[in-house]
Protein backbone atom coordinates (compact mmCIF):
# COMPACT_ATOMS: atom_id res chain seq x y z
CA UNK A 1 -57.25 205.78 79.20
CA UNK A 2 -59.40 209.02 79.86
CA UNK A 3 -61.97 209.43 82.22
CA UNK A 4 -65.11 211.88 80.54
CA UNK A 5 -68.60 212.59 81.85
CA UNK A 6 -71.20 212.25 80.18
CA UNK A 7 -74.55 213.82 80.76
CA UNK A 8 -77.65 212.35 79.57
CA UNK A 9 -81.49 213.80 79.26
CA UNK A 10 -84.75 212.32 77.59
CA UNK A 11 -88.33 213.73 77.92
CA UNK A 12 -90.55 211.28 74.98
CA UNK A 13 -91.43 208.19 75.19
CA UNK A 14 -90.54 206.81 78.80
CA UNK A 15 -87.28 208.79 79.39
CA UNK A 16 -86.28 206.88 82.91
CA UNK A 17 -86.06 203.37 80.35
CA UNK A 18 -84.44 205.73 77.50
CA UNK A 19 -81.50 206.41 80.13
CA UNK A 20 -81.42 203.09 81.53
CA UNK A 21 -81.34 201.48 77.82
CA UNK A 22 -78.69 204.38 77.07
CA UNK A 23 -76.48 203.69 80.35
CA UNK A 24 -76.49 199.94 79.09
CA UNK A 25 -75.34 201.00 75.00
CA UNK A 26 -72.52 203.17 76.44
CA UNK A 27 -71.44 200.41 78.80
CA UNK A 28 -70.86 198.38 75.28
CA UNK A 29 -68.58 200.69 73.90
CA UNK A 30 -65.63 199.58 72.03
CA UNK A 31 -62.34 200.18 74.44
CA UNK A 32 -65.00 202.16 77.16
CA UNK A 33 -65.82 201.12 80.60
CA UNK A 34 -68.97 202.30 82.72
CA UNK A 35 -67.27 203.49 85.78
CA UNK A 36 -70.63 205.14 87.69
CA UNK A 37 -73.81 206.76 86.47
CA UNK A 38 -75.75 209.14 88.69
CA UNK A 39 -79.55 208.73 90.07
CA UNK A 40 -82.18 210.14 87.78
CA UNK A 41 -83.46 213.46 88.41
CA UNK A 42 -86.83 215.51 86.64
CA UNK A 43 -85.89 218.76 85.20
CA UNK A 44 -88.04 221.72 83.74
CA UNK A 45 -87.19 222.66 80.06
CA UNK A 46 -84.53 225.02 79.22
CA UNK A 47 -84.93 226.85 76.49
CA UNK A 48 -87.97 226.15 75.03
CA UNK A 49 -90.53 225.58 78.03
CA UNK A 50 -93.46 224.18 76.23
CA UNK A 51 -92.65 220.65 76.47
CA UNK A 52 -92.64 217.62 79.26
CA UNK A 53 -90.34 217.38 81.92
CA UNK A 54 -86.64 216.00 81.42
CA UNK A 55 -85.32 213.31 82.79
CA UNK A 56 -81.17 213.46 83.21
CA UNK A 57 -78.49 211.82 84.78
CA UNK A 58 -74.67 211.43 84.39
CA UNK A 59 -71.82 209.12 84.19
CA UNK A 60 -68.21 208.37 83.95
CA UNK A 61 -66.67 206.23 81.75
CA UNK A 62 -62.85 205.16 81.45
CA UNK A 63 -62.10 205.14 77.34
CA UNK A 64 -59.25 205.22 74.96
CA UNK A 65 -61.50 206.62 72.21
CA UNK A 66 -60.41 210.13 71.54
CA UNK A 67 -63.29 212.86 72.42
CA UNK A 68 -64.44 213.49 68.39
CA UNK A 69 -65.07 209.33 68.04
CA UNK A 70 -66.92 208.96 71.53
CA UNK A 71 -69.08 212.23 70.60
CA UNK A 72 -69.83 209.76 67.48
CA UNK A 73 -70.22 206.97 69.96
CA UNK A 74 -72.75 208.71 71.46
CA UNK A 75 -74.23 210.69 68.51
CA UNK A 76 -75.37 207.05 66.78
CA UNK A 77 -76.51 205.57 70.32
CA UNK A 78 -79.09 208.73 69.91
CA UNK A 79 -80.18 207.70 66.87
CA UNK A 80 -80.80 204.00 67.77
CA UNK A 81 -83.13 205.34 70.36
CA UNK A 82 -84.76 207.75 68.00
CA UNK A 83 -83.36 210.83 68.59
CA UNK A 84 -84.43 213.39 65.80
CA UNK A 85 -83.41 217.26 65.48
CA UNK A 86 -86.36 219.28 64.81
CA UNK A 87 -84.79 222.24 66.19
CA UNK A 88 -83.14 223.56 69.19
CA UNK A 89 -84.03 222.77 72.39
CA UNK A 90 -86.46 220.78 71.11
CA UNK A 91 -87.69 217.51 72.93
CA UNK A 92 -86.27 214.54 72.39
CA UNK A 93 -86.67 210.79 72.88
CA UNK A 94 -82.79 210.91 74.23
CA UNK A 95 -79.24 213.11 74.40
CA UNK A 96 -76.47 212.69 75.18
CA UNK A 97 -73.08 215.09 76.04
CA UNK A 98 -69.68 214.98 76.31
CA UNK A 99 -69.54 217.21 79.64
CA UNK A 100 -65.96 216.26 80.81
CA UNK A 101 -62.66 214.13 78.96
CA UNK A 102 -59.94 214.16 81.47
CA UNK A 103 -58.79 217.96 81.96
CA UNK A 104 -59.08 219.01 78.20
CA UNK A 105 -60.44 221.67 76.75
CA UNK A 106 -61.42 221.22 73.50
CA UNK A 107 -63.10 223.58 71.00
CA UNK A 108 -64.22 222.21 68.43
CA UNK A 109 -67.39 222.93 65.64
CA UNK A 110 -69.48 219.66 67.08
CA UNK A 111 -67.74 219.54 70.38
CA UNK A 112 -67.08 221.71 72.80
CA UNK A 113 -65.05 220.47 76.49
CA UNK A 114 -66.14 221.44 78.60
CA UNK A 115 -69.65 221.81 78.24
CA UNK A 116 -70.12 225.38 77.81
CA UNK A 117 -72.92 225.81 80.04
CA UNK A 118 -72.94 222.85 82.38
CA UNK A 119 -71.36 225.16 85.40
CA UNK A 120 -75.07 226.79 84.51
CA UNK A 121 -77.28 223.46 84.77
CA UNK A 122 -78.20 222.33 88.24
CA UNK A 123 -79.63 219.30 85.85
CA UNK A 124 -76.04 218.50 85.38
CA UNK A 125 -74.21 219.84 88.22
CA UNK A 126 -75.70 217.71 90.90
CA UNK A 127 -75.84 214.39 89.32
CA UNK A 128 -72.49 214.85 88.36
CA UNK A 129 -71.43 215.68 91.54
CA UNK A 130 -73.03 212.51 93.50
CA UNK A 131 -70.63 210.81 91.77
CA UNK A 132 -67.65 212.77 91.61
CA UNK A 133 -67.76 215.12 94.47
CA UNK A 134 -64.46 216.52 93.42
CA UNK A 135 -64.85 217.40 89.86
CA UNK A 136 -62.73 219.89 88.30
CA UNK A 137 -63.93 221.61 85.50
CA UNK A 138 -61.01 223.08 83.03
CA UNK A 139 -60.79 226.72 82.96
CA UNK A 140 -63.59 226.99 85.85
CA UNK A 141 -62.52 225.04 89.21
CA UNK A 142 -64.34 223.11 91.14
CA UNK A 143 -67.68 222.27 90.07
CA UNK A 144 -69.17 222.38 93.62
CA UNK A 145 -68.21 225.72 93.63
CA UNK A 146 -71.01 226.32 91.35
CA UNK A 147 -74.13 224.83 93.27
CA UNK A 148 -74.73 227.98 94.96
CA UNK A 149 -75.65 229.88 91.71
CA UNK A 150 -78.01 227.34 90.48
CA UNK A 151 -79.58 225.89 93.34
CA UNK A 152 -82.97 228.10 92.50
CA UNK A 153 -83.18 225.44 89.87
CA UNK A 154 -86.02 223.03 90.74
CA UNK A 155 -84.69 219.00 90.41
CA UNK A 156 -85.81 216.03 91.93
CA UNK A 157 -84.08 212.73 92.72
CA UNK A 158 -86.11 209.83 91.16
CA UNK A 159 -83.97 207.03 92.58
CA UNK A 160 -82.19 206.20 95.25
C-alpha cells in the first residue's frame, strides 16, 4: 500500500459539488482508501487569467494501484464529470493530480511525481499541508518549507 496526494481544482459548473462528487468517486476506487481530504479553498487562475475563480482541495489516499493506473483512475473520474481539454490552462468543470505517491519520483510522458510545480502553488501547498503537516516532497524537503515563497498568493478557506 502507498500513500499519494492528490490535488483537485474545478472552476464550471458548481466546482465546491464537482470536488465533493469527486472526493466521493475516488473514495470508490478499486484497492484505494480515502484517508483525509483538505477544506476547500478559492484560487485566482494561473496561467490563463481570464476565467472564474478555482476551487481546490487535496487528499490522501492509501492504494495498491501503481501511479500510471491511478493517474487513469483519476483521468476517467474527469471525464465522468465532464472534464474537456480545450487547451492549456483552460477552465474546467474538474482536475485532478497525482501530487505525491509515497517518496517516488517518477518521470514519466503523462505523469510526472512529484508535481513539478506544486512547491510553486499556494493552491496546493496549504491544503495539502492541513492535512499532512509533515509532507516531504522527493528531491525538495519539506513542503512547509515552501509557504514562505508563495504566501503572496491570495486563497481563501471555504470550509471549516
Amino acid at each position: 500500500m502507498t500513500i499519494a496526494f492528490i490535488a483537485l481544482g474545478a472552476n464550471l459548473g458548481d466546482p465546491s459539488a464537482q470536488l465533493r462528487d469527486a472526493l466521493r468517486r475516488i473514495a470508490a476506487l478499486p484497492d484505494t482508501q480515502l484517508l483525509a481530504h483538505s477544506s476547500l479553498y478559492a484560487s485566482a487562475p494561473v496561467g490563463y487569467a481570464d476565467q472564474p475563480d478555482f476551487v481546490n482541495a487535496v487528499c490522501a489516499v492509501e492504494t495498491e494501484q501503481p501511479a500510471a493506473d491511478l493517474l487513469a483512475a483519476l483521468l476517467a473520474i474527469e471525464l465522468q464529470q465532464g472534464r474537456e481539454r480545450h487547451f492549456k490552462n483552460a477552465p474546467r468543470t474538474l482536475d485532478l493530480d497525482v501530487i505525491l505517491y509515497g517518496d517516488q519520483i517518477i518521470d514519466l510522458p503523462q505523469l510526472q511525481v512529484p508535481h513539478p510545480r506544486m512547491h510553486e502553488r499556494a493552491f496546493v501547498l496549504l491544503p495539502l499541508l492541513e492535512i499532512a503537516p509533515d509532507a516531504q516532497i522527493p528531491g525538495r524537503g519539506a513542503a512547509a518549507q515552501f509557504i514562505a515563497d508563495v504566501i503572496d498568493q491570495e486563497l481563501f478557506r471555504l470550509d471549516q
